[in-house]
Protein backbone atom coordinates (compact mmCIF):
# COMPACT_ATOMS: atom_id res chain seq x y z
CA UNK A 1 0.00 0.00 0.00
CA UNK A 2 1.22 3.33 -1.18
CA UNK A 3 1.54 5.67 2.13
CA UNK A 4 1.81 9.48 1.97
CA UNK A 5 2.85 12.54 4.45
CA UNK A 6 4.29 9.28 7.00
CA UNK A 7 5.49 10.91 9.91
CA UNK A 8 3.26 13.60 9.98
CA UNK A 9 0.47 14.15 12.25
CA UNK A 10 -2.31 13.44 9.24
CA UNK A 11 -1.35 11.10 6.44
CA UNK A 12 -2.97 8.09 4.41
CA UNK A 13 -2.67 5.10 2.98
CA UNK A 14 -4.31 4.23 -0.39
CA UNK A 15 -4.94 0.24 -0.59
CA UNK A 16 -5.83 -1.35 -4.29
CA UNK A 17 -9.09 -0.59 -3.91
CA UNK A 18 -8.71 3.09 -4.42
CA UNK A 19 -9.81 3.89 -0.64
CA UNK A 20 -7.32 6.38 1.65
CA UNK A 21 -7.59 5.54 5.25
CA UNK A 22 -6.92 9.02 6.29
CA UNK A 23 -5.31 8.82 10.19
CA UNK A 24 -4.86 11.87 12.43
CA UNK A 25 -2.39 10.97 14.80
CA UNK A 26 -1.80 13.60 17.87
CA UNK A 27 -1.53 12.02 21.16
CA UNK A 28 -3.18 12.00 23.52
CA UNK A 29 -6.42 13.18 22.26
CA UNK A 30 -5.66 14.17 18.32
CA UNK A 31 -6.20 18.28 19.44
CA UNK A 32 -6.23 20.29 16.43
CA UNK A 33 -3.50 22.99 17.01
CA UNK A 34 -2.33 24.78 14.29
CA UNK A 35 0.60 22.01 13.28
CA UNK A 36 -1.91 19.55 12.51
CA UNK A 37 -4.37 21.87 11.03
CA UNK A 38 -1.63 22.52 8.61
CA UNK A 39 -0.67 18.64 8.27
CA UNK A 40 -4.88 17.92 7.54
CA UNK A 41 -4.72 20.40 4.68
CA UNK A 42 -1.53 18.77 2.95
CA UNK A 43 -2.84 15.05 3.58
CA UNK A 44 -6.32 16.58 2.36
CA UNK A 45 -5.03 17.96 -1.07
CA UNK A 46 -2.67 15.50 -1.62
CA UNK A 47 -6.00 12.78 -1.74
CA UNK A 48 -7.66 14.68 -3.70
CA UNK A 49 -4.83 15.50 -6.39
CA UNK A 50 -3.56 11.45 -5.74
CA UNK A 51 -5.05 9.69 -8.95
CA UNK A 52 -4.79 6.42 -7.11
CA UNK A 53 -7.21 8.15 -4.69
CA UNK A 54 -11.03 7.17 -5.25
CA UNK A 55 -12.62 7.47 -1.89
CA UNK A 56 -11.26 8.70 1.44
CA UNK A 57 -11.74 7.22 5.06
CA UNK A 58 -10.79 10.02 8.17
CA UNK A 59 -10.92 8.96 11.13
CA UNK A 60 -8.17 9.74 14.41
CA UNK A 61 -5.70 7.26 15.83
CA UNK A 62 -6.33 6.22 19.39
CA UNK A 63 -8.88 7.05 21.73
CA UNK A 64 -10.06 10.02 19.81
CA UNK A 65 -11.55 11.16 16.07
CA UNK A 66 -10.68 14.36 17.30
CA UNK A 67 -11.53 16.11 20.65
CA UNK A 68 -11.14 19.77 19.49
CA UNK A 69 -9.06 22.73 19.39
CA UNK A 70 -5.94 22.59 21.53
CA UNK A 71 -6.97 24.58 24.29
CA UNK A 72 -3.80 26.40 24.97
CA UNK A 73 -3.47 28.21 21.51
CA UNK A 74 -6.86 29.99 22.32
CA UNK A 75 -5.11 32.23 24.98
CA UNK A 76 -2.82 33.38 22.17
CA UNK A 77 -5.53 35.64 20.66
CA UNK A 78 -7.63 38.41 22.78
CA UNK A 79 -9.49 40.55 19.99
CA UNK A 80 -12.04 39.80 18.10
CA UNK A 81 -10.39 39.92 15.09
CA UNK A 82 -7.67 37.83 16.04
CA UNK A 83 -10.16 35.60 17.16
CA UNK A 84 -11.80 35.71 13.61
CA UNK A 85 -8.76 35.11 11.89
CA UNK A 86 -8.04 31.75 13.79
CA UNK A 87 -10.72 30.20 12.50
CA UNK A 88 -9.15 30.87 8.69
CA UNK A 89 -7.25 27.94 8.21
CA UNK A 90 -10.06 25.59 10.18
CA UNK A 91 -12.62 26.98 7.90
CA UNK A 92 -10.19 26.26 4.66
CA UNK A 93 -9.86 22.51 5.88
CA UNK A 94 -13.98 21.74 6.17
CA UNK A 95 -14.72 23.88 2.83
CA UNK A 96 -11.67 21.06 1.31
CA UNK A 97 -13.92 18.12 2.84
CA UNK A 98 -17.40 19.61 1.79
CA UNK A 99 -16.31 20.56 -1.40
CA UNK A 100 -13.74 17.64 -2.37
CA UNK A 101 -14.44 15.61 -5.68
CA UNK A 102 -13.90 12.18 -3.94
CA UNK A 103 -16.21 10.86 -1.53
CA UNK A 104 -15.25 11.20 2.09
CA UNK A 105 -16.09 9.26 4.82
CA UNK A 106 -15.86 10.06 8.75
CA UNK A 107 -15.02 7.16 11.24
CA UNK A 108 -15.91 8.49 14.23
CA UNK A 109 -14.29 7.10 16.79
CA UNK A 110 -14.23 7.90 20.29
CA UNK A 111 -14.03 11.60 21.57
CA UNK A 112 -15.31 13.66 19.01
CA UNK A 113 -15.75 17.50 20.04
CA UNK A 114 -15.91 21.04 18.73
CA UNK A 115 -13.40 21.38 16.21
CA UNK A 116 -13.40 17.47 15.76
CA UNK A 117 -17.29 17.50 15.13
CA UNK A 118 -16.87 20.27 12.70
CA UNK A 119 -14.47 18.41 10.52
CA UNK A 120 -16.82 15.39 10.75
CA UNK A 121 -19.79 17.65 9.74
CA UNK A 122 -17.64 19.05 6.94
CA UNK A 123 -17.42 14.78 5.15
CA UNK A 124 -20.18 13.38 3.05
CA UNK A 125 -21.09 10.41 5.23
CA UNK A 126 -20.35 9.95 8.68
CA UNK A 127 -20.28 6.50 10.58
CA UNK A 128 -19.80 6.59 14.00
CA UNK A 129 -18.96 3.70 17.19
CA UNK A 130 -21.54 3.79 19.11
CA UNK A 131 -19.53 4.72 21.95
CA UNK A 132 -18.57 7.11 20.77
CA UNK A 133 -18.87 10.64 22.25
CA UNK A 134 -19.68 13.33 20.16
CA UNK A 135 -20.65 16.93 21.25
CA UNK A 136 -20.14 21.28 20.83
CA UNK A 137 -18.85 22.36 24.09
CA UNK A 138 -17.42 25.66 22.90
CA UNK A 139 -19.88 27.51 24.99
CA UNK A 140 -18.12 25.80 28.10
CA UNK A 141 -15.36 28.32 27.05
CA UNK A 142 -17.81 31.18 26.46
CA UNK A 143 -16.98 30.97 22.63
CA UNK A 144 -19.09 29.00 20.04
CA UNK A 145 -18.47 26.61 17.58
CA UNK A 146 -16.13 28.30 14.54
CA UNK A 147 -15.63 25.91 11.82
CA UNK A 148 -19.47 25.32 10.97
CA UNK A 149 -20.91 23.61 13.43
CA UNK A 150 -23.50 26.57 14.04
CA UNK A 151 -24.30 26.29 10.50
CA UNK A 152 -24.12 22.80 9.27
CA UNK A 153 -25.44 20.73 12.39
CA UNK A 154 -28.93 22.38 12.04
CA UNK A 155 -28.99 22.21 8.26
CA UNK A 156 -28.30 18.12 9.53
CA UNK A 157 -30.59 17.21 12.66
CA UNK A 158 -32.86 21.05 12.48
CA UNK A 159 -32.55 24.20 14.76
CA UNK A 160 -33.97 22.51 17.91
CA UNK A 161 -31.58 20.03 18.16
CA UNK A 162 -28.56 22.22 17.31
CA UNK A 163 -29.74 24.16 19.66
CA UNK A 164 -29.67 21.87 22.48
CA UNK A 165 -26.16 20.75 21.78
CA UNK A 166 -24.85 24.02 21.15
CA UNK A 167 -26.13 25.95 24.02
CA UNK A 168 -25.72 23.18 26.45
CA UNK A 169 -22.14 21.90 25.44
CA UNK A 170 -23.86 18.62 26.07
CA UNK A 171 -22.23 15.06 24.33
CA UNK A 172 -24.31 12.56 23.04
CA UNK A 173 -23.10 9.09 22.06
CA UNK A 174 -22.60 7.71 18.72
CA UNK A 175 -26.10 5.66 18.81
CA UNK A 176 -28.10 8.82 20.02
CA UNK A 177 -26.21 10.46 17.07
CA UNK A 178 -27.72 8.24 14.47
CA UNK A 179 -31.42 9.29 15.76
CA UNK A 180 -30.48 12.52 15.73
CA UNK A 181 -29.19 12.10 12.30
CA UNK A 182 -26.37 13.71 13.00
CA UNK A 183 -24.29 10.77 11.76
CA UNK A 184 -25.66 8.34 8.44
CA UNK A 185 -25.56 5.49 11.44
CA UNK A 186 -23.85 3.50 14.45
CA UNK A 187 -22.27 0.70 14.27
CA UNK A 188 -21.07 -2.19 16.91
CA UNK A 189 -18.03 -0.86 19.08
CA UNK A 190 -14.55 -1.38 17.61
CA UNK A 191 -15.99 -1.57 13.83
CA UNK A 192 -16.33 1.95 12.88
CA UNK A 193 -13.00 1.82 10.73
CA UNK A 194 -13.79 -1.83 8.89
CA UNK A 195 -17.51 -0.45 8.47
CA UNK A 196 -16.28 2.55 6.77
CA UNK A 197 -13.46 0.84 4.31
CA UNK A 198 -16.68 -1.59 3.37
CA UNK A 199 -18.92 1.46 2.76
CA UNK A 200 -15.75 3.19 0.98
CA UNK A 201 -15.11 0.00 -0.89
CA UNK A 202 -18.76 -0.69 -2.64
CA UNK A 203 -18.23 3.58 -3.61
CA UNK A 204 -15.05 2.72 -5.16
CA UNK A 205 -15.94 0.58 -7.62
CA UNK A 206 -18.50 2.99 -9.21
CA UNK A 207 -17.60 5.17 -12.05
CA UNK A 208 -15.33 8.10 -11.00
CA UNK A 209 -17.70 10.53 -13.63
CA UNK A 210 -21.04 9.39 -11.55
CA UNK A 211 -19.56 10.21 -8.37
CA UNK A 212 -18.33 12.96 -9.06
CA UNK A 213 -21.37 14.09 -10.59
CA UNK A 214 -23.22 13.33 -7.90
CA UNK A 215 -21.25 15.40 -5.27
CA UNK A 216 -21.55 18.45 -7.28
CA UNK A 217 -25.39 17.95 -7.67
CA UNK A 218 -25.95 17.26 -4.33
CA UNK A 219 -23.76 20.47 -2.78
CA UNK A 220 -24.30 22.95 -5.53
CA UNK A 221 -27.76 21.92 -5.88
CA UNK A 222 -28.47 22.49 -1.94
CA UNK A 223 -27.49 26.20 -2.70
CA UNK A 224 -29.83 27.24 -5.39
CA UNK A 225 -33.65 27.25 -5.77
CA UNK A 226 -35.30 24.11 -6.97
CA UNK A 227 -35.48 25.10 -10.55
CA UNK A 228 -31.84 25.80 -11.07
CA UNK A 229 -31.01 22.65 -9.41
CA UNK A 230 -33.08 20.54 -11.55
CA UNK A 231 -31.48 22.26 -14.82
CA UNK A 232 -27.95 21.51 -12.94
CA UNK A 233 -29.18 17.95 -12.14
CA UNK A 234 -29.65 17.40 -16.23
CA UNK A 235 -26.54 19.04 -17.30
CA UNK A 236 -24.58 16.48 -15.16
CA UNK A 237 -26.85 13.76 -15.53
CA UNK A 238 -26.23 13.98 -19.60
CA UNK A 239 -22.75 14.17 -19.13
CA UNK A 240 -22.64 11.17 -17.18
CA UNK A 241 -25.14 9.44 -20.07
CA UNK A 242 -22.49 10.45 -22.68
CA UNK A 243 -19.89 8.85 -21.08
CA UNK A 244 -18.52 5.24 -21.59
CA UNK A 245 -18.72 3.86 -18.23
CA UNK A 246 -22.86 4.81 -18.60
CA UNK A 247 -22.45 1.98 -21.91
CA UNK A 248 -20.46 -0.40 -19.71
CA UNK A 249 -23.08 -0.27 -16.75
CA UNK A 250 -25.93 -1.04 -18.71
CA UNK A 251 -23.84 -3.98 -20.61
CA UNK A 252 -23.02 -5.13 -17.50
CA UNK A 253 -26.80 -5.00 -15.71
CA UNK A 254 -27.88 -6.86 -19.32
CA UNK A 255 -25.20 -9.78 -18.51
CA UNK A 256 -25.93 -10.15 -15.14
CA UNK A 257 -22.77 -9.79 -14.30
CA UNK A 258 -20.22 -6.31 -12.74
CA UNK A 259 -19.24 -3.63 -14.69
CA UNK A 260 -15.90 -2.85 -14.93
CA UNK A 261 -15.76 0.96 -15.21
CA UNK A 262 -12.81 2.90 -17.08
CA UNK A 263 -14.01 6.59 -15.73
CA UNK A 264 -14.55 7.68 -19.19
């Protein structure tokens, strides 16, 4: 298995199915300080630029996804617009993960807290152990969430909800997240990571020009009115028709047997 950034505090491997186990790797508790931030966002291009790359698994190494901002770089900043600008480089990382043109999947494993959430928030499915804790306790701090979580978490679960775990600072566990919908689902403790390569695996084999597609309908369509995202929806789903792979799918279903895209 080809492995890239080793040694840093966020790098992957890419097996020969195309998947990138993604690892953050900060003992104890995988705190996002502003090395690792800056680690995330060169193992996070690098996927997405790696043409062995079809699908991406993040999850944290150890005990924790990712618990949150290190604490002790918050007492660097005092005004607001320092405070502000901290946030930059966080912000960069989930608009990478929303926006990215290969699928990315979230195993959430253990602690999994403000800045950690946020990141999680940020990936296109999440699957979580359901152990696992997962929570906004920024107001604990008198500060609230910064790198979306005031903004994606009730577009997720609805303003009630976000509500009651952002004002409380409350953590809920991985099962409690799945009714919430706050995470696709829960699985058995100790499986989140083999769940997710399985889930990454089935993507994988699906045409590279579908996926893609799909991604950009799905996030580009959320921001316009219905009728523009319909007109976007045929524009990609005719480029998708045009393409080989749409020829080889149907051959395939015909045969009764699986396709074997080429991603043209």
């Amino acid at each position: 298995m080809k492995k890239v950034n080793e040694g840093r505090t966020c790098s992957y491997t890419v097996n020969e199915q195309g998947v990138a186990l993604m690892e953050v790797n900060n003992p104890p508790m995988n705190a996002l300080s502003r090395p690792v931030i800056a680690d995330m966002r060169d193992a996070i291009t690098a996927a997405l630029k790696d043409a062995d790359v079809r699908v991406i698994v993040f999850t944290g190494v150890g005990k924790a996804f990712i618990a949150g901002a290190d604490i002790g770089e918050l007492k660097d900043f005092t005004t607001a617009q320092e405070g502000a600008d901290f946030l930059i480089p966080g912000q960069e990382i989930t608009n990478l993960l929303m926006y990215a043109d290969k699928p990315v999947i979230a195993a959430i494993n253990g602690f999994c807290l403000g800045g950690g959430l946020e990141m999680a928030l940020a990936c296109h499915i999440r699957l979580a152990d359901e152990s696992a804790m997962l929570g906004l306790p920024e107001i604990k701090l008198g500060i609230i969430p910064g790198y979306g979580g005031t903004q994606r978490t009730p577009r997720l679960i609805g303003t009630g909800r976000a509500l009651e775990l952002i004002l409380s600072g409350n953590f809920i566990d991985g099962a409690k997240a799945a009714q919430y919908g706050l995470v696709n689902r829960a699985v058995a403790k100790g499986t989140v990571v083999e769940e997710s390569m399985k889930l990454a695996a089935v993507i994988a084999a699906k045409s590279r020009i579908a996926v893609q597609a799909a991604l950009r309908a799905v996030h580009e369509g959320m921001s316009m009115d219905l009728h523009m995202a319909m007109k976007l929806e045929r524009e990609l789903f005719g480029i998708c028709y045009a393409s080989e792979d749409k020829l080889e799918g149907i051959a395939a279903f015909m045969e009764k047997r699986d396709p074997r895209f080429k991603d043209k």
